[in-house]
Protein backbone atom coordinates (compact mmCIF):
# COMPACT_ATOMS: atom_id res chain seq x y z
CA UNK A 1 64.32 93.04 135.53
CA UNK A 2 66.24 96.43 135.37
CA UNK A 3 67.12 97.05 138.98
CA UNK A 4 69.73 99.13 140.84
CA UNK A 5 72.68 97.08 141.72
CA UNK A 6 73.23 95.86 145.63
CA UNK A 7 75.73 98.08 146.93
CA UNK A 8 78.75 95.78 147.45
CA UNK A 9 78.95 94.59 144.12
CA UNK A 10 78.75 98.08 142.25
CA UNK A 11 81.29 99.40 144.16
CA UNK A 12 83.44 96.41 143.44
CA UNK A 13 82.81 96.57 139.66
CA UNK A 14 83.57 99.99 139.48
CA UNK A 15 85.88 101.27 142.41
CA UNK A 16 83.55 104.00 143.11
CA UNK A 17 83.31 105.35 146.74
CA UNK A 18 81.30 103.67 148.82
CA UNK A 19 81.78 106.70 151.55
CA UNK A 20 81.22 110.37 150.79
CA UNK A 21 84.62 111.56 150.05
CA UNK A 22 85.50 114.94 151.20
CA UNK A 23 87.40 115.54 147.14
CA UNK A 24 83.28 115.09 146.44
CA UNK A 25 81.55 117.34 148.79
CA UNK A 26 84.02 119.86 148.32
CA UNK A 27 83.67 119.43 144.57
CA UNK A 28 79.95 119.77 144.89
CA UNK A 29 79.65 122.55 147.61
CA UNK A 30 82.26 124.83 144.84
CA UNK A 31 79.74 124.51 142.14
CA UNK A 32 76.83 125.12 144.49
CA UNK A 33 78.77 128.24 145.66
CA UNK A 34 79.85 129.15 141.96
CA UNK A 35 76.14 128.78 140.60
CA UNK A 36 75.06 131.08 143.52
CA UNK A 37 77.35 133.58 142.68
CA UNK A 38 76.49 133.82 138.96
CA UNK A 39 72.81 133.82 140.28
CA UNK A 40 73.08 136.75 142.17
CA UNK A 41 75.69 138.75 139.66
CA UNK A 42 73.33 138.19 137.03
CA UNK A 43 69.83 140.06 135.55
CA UNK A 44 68.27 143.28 134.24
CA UNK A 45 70.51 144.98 136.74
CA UNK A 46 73.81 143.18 136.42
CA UNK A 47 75.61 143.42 139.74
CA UNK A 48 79.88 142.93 139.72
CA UNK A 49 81.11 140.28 141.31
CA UNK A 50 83.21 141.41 143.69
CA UNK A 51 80.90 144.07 145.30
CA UNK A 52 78.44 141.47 145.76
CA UNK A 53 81.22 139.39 147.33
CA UNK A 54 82.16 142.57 149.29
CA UNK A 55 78.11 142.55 150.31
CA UNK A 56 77.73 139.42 151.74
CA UNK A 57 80.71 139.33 153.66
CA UNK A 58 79.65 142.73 155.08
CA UNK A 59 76.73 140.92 156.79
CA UNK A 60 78.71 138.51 158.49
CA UNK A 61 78.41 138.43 162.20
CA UNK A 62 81.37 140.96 163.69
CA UNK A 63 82.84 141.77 159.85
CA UNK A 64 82.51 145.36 158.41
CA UNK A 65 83.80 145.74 155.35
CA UNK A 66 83.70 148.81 153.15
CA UNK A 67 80.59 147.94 150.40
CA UNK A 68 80.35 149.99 146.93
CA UNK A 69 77.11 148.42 146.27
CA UNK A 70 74.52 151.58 146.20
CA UNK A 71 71.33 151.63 148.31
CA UNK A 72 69.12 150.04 145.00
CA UNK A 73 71.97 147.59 144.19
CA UNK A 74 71.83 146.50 147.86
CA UNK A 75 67.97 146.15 147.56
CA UNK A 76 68.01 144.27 144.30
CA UNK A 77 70.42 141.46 145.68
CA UNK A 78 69.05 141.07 149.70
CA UNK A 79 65.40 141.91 148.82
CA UNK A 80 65.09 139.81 145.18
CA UNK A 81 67.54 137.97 143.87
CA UNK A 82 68.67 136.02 147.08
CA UNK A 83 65.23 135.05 148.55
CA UNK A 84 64.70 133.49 145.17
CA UNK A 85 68.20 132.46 144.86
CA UNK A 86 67.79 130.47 148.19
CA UNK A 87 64.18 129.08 147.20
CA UNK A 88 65.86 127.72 144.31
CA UNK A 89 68.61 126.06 146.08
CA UNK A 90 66.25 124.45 149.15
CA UNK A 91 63.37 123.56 146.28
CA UNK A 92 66.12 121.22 143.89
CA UNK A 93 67.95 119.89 146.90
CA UNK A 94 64.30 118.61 148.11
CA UNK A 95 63.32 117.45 145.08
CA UNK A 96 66.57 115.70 144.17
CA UNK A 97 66.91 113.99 147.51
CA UNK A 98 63.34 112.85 147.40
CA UNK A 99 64.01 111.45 144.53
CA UNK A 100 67.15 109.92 145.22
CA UNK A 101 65.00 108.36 148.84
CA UNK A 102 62.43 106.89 146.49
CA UNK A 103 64.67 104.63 143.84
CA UNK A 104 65.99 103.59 147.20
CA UNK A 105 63.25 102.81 148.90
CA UNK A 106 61.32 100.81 145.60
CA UNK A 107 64.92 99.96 144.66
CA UNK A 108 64.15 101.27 141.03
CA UNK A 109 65.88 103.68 139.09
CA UNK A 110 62.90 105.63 137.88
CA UNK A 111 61.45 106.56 140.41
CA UNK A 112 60.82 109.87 140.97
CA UNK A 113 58.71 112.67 142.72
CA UNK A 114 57.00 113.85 139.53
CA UNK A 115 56.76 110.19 137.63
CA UNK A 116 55.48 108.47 140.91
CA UNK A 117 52.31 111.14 140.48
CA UNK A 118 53.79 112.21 143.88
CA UNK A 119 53.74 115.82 142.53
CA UNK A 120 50.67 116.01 140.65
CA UNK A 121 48.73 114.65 144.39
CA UNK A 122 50.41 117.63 146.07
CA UNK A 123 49.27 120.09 143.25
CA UNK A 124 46.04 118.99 143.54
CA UNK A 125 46.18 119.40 147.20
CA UNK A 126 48.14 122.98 146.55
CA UNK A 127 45.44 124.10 144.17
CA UNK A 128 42.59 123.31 146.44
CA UNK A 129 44.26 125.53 148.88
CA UNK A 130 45.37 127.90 146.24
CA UNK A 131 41.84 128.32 144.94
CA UNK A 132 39.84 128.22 147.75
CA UNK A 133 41.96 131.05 150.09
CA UNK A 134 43.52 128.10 152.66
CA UNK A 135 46.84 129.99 151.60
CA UNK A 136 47.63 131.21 154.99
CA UNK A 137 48.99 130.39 158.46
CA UNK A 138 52.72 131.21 160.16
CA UNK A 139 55.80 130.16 158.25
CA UNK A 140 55.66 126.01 158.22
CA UNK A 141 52.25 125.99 159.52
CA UNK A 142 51.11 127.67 156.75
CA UNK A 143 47.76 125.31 155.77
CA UNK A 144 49.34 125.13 151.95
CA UNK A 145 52.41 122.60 152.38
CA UNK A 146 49.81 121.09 154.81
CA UNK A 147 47.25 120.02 151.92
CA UNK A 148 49.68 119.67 149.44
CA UNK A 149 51.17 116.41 151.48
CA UNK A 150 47.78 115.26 151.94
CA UNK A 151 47.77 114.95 148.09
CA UNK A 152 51.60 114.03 147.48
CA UNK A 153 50.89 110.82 150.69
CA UNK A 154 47.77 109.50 148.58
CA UNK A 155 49.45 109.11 145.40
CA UNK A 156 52.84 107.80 146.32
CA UNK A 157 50.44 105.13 148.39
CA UNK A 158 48.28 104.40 145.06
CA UNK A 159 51.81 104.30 142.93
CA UNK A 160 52.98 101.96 145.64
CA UNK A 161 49.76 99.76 146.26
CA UNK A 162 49.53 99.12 142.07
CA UNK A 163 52.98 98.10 141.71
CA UNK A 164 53.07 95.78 145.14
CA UNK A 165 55.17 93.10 144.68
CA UNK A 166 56.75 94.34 141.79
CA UNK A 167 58.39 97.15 143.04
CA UNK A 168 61.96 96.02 141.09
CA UNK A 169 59.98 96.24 138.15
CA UNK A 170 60.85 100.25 136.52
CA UNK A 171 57.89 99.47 133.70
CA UNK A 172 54.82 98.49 136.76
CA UNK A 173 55.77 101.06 138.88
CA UNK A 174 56.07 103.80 136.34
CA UNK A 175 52.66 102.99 134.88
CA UNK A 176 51.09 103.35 138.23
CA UNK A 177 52.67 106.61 139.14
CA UNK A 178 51.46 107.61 135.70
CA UNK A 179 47.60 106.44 136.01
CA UNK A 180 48.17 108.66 139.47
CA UNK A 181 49.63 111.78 137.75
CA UNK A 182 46.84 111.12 135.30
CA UNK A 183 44.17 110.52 137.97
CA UNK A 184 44.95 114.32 139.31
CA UNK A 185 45.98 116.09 136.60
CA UNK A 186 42.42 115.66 135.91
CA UNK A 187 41.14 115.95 139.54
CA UNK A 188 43.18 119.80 139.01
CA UNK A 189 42.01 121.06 136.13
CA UNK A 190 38.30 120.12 137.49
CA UNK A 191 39.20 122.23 140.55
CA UNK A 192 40.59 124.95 138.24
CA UNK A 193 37.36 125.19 136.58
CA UNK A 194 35.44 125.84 139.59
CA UNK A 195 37.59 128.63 141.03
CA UNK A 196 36.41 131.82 140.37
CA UNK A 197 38.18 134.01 137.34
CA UNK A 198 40.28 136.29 139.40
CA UNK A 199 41.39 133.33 141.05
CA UNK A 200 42.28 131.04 137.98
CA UNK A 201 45.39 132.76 136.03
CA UNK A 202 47.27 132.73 139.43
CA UNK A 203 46.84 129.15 139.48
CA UNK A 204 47.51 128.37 136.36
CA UNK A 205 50.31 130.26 136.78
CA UNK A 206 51.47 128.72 139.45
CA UNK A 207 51.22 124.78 138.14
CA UNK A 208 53.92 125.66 135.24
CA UNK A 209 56.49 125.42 138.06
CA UNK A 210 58.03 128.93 139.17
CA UNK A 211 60.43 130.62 141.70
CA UNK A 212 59.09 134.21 142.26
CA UNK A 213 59.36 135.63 145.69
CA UNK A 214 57.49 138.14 147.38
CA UNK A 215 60.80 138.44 149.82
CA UNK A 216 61.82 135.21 152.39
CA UNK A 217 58.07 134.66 153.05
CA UNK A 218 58.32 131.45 151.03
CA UNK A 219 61.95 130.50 152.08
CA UNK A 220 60.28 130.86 155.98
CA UNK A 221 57.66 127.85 154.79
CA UNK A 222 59.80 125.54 153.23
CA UNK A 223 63.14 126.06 155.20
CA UNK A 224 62.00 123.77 158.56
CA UNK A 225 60.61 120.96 155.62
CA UNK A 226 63.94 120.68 154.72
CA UNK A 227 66.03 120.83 158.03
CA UNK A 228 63.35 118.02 159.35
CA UNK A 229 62.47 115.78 156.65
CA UNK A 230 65.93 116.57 155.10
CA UNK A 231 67.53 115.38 158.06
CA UNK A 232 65.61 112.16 158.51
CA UNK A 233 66.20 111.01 154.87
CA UNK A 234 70.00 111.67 155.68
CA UNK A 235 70.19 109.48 158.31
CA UNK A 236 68.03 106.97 156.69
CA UNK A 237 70.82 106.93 153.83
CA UNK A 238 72.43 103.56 155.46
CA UNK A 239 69.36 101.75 155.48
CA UNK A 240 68.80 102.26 151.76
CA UNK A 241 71.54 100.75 151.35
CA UNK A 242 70.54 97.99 153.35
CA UNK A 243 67.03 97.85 151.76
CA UNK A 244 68.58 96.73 148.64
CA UNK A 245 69.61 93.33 149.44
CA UNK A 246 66.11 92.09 150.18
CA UNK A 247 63.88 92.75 153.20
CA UNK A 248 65.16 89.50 154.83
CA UNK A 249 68.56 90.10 154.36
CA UNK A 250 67.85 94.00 155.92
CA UNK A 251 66.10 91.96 159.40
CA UNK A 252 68.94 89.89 159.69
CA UNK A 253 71.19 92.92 159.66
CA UNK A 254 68.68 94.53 162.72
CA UNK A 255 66.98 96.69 160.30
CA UNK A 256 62.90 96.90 160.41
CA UNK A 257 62.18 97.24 156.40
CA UNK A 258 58.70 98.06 157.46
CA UNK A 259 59.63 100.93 159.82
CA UNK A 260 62.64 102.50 157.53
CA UNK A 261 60.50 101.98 154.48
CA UNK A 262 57.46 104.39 156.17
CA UNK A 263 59.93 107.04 157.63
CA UNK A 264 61.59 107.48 154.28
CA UNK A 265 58.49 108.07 151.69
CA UNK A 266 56.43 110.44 154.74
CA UNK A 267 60.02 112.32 154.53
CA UNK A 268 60.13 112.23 150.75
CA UNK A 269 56.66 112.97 150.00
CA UNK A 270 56.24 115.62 152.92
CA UNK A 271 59.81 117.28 151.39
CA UNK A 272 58.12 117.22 147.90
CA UNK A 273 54.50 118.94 149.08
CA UNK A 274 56.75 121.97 150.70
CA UNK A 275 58.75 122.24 147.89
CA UNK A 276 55.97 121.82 145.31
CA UNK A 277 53.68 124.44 147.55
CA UNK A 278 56.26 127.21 147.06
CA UNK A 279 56.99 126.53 143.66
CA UNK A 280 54.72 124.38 141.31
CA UNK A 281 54.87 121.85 139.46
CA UNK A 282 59.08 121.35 138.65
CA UNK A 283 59.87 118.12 136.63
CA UNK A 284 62.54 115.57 136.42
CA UNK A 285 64.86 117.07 139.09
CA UNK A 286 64.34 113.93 141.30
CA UNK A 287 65.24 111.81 138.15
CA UNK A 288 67.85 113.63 136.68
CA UNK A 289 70.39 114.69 140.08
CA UNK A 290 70.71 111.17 141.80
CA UNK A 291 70.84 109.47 138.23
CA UNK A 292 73.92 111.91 137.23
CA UNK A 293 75.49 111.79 140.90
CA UNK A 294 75.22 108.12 140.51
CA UNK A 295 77.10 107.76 137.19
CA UNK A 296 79.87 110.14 138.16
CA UNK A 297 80.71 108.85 141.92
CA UNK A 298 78.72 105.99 143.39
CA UNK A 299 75.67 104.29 143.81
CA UNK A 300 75.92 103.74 147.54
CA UNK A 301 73.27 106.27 149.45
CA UNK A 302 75.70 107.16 151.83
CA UNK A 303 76.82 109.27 148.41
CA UNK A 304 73.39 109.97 146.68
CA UNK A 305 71.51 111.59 149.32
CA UNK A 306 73.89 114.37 150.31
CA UNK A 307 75.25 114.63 146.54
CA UNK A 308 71.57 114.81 145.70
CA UNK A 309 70.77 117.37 147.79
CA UNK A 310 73.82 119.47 146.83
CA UNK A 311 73.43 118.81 142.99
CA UNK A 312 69.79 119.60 143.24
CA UNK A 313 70.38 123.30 144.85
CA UNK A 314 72.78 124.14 142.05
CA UNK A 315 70.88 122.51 139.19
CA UNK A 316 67.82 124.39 140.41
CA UNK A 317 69.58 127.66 140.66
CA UNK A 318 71.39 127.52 137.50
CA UNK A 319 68.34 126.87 135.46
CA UNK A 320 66.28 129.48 136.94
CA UNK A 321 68.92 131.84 136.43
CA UNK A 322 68.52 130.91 132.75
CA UNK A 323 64.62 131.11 133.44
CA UNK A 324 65.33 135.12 134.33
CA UNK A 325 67.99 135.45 131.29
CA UNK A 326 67.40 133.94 127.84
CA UNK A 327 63.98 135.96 127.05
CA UNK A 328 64.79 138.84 129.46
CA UNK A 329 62.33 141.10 130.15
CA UNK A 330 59.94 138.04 129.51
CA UNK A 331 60.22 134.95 132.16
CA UNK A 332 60.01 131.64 131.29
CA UNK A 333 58.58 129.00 133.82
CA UNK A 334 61.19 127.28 135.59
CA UNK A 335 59.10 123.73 135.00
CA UNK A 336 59.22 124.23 131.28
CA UNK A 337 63.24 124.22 131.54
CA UNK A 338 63.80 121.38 133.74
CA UNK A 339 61.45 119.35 131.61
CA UNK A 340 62.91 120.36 128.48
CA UNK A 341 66.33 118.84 129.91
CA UNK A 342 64.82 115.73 131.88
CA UNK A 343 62.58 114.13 129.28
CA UNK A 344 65.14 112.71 126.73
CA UNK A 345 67.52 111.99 130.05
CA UNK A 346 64.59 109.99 131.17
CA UNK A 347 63.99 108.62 127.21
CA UNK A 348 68.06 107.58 127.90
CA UNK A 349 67.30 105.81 131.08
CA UNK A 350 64.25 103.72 130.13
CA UNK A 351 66.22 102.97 127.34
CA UNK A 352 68.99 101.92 129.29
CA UNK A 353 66.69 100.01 131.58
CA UNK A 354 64.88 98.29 128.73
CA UNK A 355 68.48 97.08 127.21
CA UNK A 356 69.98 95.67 130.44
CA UNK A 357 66.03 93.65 131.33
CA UNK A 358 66.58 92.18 127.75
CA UNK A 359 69.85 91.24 128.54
């Protein structure tokens, strides 16, 4: 069986950290910050560099410094491009560290919000709101995130309940999350059919995964998701670790397996409904951040989850600043993108986990 290795021996066989280094988050927080940059800088209206620099400093608590950015310029950047800059950044460091939490957790390395059906349950939930006006409330308590867990907690329970006892298996948990993302795909597009018209593009537009803004409104929902559930799958990061070597070996360490195992998918799947709410249906993120963070520094947690959540923001943000760029004036979906680069890295790990269950 293809499982991910217990955490002593990987880091023996290949000298990878089994600590977050501070060469590492300093390595990742520069490209998160680089990525931003170019995010903002770049568009219809292309904004320099160094007066957007100049810009953001300016609003610093007690710094004034002397901005050339015009009155529109100013607009464009604070009023547009960051509140979708920042939705991009908090919607792939969710997504990547639920993912990361839920190879963990099943101790398989294809796991994942989207291939788990996790996603597709909190679109359904999402489009019930979407479609029937439940769209409202007061920053997090806003009833959307709200139904979309409802959605994202069933099918991460049916994906779980078909492949118990065989959770180290990639090939029976994979086909359960897919009968689930199956089961309400279907369950959506029935919904979708009884909305009325005016209702339906939005929708529709909506499932193809997308990062438009109307202003922080949707960075005000999903922000307190990720400080929370963020936070509890961060210092749950140990005990995935721990989960790894077997549930007895986990008790006689003082862990409860039962206990860490429940905190971590709630977090995960309540962290994937707020990020899927604001944005749609985004692919592969989940898969392809932890798998790459993995490769390149360690396969302790202690390293994925904050890695995860760092990789995730910039990944996110650089590919919908490509979403914005490569067909400007026209926009293409953000979920199209990500898919386009996570379905032959997930051909590449099946493959990989077909070779070494063979071997």
């Amino acid at each position: 069986m293809a499982t991910l290795p217990a955490p002593d021996s990987a880091e023996r066989a290949t000298g990878r950290a089994f600590r977050l280094s501070p060469l590492a988050a300093v390595g990742a927080a520069v490209a998160l910050a680089a990525v931003a940059l170019l995010s903002a800088t770049t568009g219809a209206a292309a904004l320099p560099f160094g007066d957007v620099l100049a810009s953001l400093v300016d609003r610093l608590p007690l710094v004034h410094v002397d901005t050339p950015l015009s009155s529109r310029q100013e607009g464009i950047l604070f009023q547009i491009r960051l509140p979708r800059l920042v939705l991009g950044m908090l919607v792939g460091g969710s997504l990547a560290m639920a993912g990361a939490a839920y190879q963990g957790v099943f101790r398989n390395p294809l796991a994942d919000p989207y291939l788990l059906g996790v996603s597709a349950g909190a679109g359904f939930g999402a489009v019930l709101a979407l479609g029937f006006g439940l769209d409202v409330g007061w920053g997090p308590f806003d009833a959307l995130p709200a139904a979309a867990f409802l959605g994202a907690l069933v099918a991460v329970s049916a994906s779980a309940a078909i492949a118990r006892g065989a959770w180290r298996s990639p090939a029976t948990l994979l086909l359960g999350g897919i009968a689930m993302a199956a089961f309400f795909s279907a369950a959506q597009t029935y919904a979708i059919g009884q909305l009325p018209e005016t209702r339906t593009r939005e929708v529709l537009s909506w499932l193809f995964g997308q990062l438009s803004t109307s202003g922080w409104r949707q960075v005000w929902i999903l922000g307190p998701y990720v400080v929370v559930c963020g936070g509890i799958l961060l210092l749950h990061r140990r005990h995935l670790d721990v989960l790894r070597v077997g549930d007895d070996e986990a008790r006689s360490l003082g862990l409860n397996p039962r206990r860490a195992r429940l905190a971590v998918i709630v977090s995960a799947s309540l962290l994937t409904a707020a990020a899927v709410s604001v944005s749609g249906l985004i692919a592969f993120v989940g898969l392809v951040v932890p798998h790459v963070v993995r490769l390149l520094v360690s396969h302790s947690y202690r390293v994925i989850v904050p890695l995860s959540a760092l990789g995730g923001a910039a990944f996110l943000a650089l590919v919908d600043t490509g979403a914005r760029t490569l067909t400007a004036p026209a926009e293409l979906p953000v979920g199209v993108i990500t898919a386009f680069v996570g379905a032959p890295f997930f051909a590449l790990v099946l493959w990989r986990s077909a070779r070494k269950a063979g071997t």
